[in-house]
Protein backbone atom coordinates (compact mmCIF):
# COMPACT_ATOMS: atom_id res chain seq x y z
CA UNK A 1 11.75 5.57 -0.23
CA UNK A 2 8.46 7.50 0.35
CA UNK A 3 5.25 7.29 -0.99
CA UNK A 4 5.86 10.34 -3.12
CA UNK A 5 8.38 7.99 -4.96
CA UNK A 6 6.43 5.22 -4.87
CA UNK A 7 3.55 7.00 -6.47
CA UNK A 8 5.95 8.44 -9.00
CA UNK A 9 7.84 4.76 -9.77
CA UNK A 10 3.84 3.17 -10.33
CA UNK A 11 2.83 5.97 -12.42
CA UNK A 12 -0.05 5.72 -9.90
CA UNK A 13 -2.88 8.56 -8.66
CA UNK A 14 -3.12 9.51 -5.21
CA UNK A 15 -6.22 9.55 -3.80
CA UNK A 16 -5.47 10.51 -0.25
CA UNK A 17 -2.35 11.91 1.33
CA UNK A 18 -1.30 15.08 0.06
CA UNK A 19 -0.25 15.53 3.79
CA UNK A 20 1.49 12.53 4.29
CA UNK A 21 3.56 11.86 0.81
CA UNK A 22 6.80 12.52 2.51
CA UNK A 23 6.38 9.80 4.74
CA UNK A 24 8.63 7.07 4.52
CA UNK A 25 8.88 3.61 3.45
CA UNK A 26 10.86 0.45 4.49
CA UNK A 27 9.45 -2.56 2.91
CA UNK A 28 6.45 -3.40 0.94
CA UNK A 29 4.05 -6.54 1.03
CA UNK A 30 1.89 -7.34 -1.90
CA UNK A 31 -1.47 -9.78 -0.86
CA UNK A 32 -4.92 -10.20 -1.31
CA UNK A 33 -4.81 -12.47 1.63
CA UNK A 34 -5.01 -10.59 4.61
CA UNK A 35 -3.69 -13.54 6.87
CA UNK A 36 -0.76 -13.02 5.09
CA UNK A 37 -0.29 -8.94 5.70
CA UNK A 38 -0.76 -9.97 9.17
CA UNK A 39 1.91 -12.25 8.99
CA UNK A 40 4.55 -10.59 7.31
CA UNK A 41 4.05 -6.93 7.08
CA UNK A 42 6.58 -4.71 8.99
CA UNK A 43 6.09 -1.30 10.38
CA UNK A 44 6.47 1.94 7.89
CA UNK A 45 5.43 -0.42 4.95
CA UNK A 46 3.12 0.01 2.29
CA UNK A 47 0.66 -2.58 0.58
CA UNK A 48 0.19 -3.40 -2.46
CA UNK A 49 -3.58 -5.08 -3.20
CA UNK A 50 -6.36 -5.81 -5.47
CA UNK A 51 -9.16 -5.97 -2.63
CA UNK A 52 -11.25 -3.30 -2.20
CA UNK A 53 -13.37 -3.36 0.98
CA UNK A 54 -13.46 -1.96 4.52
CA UNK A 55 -11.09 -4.73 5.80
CA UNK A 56 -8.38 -3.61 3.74
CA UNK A 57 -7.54 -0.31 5.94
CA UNK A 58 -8.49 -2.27 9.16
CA UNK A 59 -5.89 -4.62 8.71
CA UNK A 60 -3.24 -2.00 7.56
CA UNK A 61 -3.80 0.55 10.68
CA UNK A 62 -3.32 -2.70 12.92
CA UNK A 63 0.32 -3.70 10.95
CA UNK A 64 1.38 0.63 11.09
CA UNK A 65 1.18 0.64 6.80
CA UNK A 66 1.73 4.25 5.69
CA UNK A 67 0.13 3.45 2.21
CA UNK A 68 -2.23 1.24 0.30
CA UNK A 69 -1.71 0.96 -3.69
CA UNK A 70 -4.64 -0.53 -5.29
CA UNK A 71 -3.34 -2.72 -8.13
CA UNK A 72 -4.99 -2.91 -11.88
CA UNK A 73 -7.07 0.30 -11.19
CA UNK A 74 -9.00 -0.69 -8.60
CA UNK A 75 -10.41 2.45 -6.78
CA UNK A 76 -11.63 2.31 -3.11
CA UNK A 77 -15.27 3.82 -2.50
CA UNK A 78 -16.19 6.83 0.28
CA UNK A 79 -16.32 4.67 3.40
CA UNK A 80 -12.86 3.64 3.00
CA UNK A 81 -11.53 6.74 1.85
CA UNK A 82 -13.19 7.76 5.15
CA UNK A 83 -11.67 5.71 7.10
CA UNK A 84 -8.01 5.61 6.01
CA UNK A 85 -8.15 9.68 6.14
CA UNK A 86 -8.99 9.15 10.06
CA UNK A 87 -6.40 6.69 10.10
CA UNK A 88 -4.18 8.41 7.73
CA UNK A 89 -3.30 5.93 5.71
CA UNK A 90 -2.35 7.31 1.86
CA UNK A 91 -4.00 5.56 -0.53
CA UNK A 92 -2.78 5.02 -4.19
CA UNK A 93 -4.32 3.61 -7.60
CA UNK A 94 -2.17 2.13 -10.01
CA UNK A 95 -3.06 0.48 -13.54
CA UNK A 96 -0.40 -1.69 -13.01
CA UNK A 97 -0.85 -5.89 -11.60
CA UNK A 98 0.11 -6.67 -8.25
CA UNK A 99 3.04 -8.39 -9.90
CA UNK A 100 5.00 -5.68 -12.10
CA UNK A 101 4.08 -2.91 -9.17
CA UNK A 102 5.60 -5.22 -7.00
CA UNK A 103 8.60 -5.68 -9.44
CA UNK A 104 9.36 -1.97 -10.30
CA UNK A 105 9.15 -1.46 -6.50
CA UNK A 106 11.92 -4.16 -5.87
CA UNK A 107 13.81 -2.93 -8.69
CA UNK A 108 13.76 0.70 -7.05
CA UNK A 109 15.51 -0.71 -3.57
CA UNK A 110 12.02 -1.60 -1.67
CA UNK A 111 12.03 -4.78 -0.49
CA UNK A 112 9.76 -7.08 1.53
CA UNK A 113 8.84 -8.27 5.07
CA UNK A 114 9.82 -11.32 6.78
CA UNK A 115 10.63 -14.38 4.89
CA UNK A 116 8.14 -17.51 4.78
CA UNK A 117 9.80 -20.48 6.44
């Protein structure tokens, strides 16, 4: 999957990464916690979130996430539009809860991280 079709699935607005929507995706984590991202993100995955701050994108360039999707509309300001473009991490804004983006994503074939044990 890429974020291209992820973006497409979510019905979502891109709001950085013209350049990079080709990329692609292997699994997907969706968390506000970002203990958890740290935990059980893989490499090439995207997140799927409702925070909105600067630790967000710092926590995503140290687990190699291609793409952020901001659940139920939330829209990241300048500074961390800023940062994920020198990171170049895509960001994405969907109107959809962290629960049916996560759904429609798993329905599509993306599936998640390691499992909690």
């Amino acid at each position: 999957m890429t974020i291209k079709d992820i973006k497409e699935i979510l019905g979502a607005k891109l709001i950085l990464g013209e350049d990079w929507i080709d990329r692609e995706v292997h699994t997907a984590c969706g968390a506000d916690m970002m203990s958890d991202v740290l935990a059980f993100m893989k490499d090439q995955s995207v997140l799927l979130t409702g925070l909105c701050n600067l630790q967000v994108i710092r926590t995503a360039e140290m687990m190699d996430v291609v793409c952020i999707v901001f659940v139920r509309g939330k829209m990241p300001d300048e500074a961390m539009i800023q940062m994920a473009k020198e990171r170049e991490i895509a960001l994405i804004s969907t109107g959809h809860r962290m629960f049916s983006a996560c759904g429609m994503l798993y329905e599509k074939g993306l599936r998640g991280g390691a499992s909690y044990r």
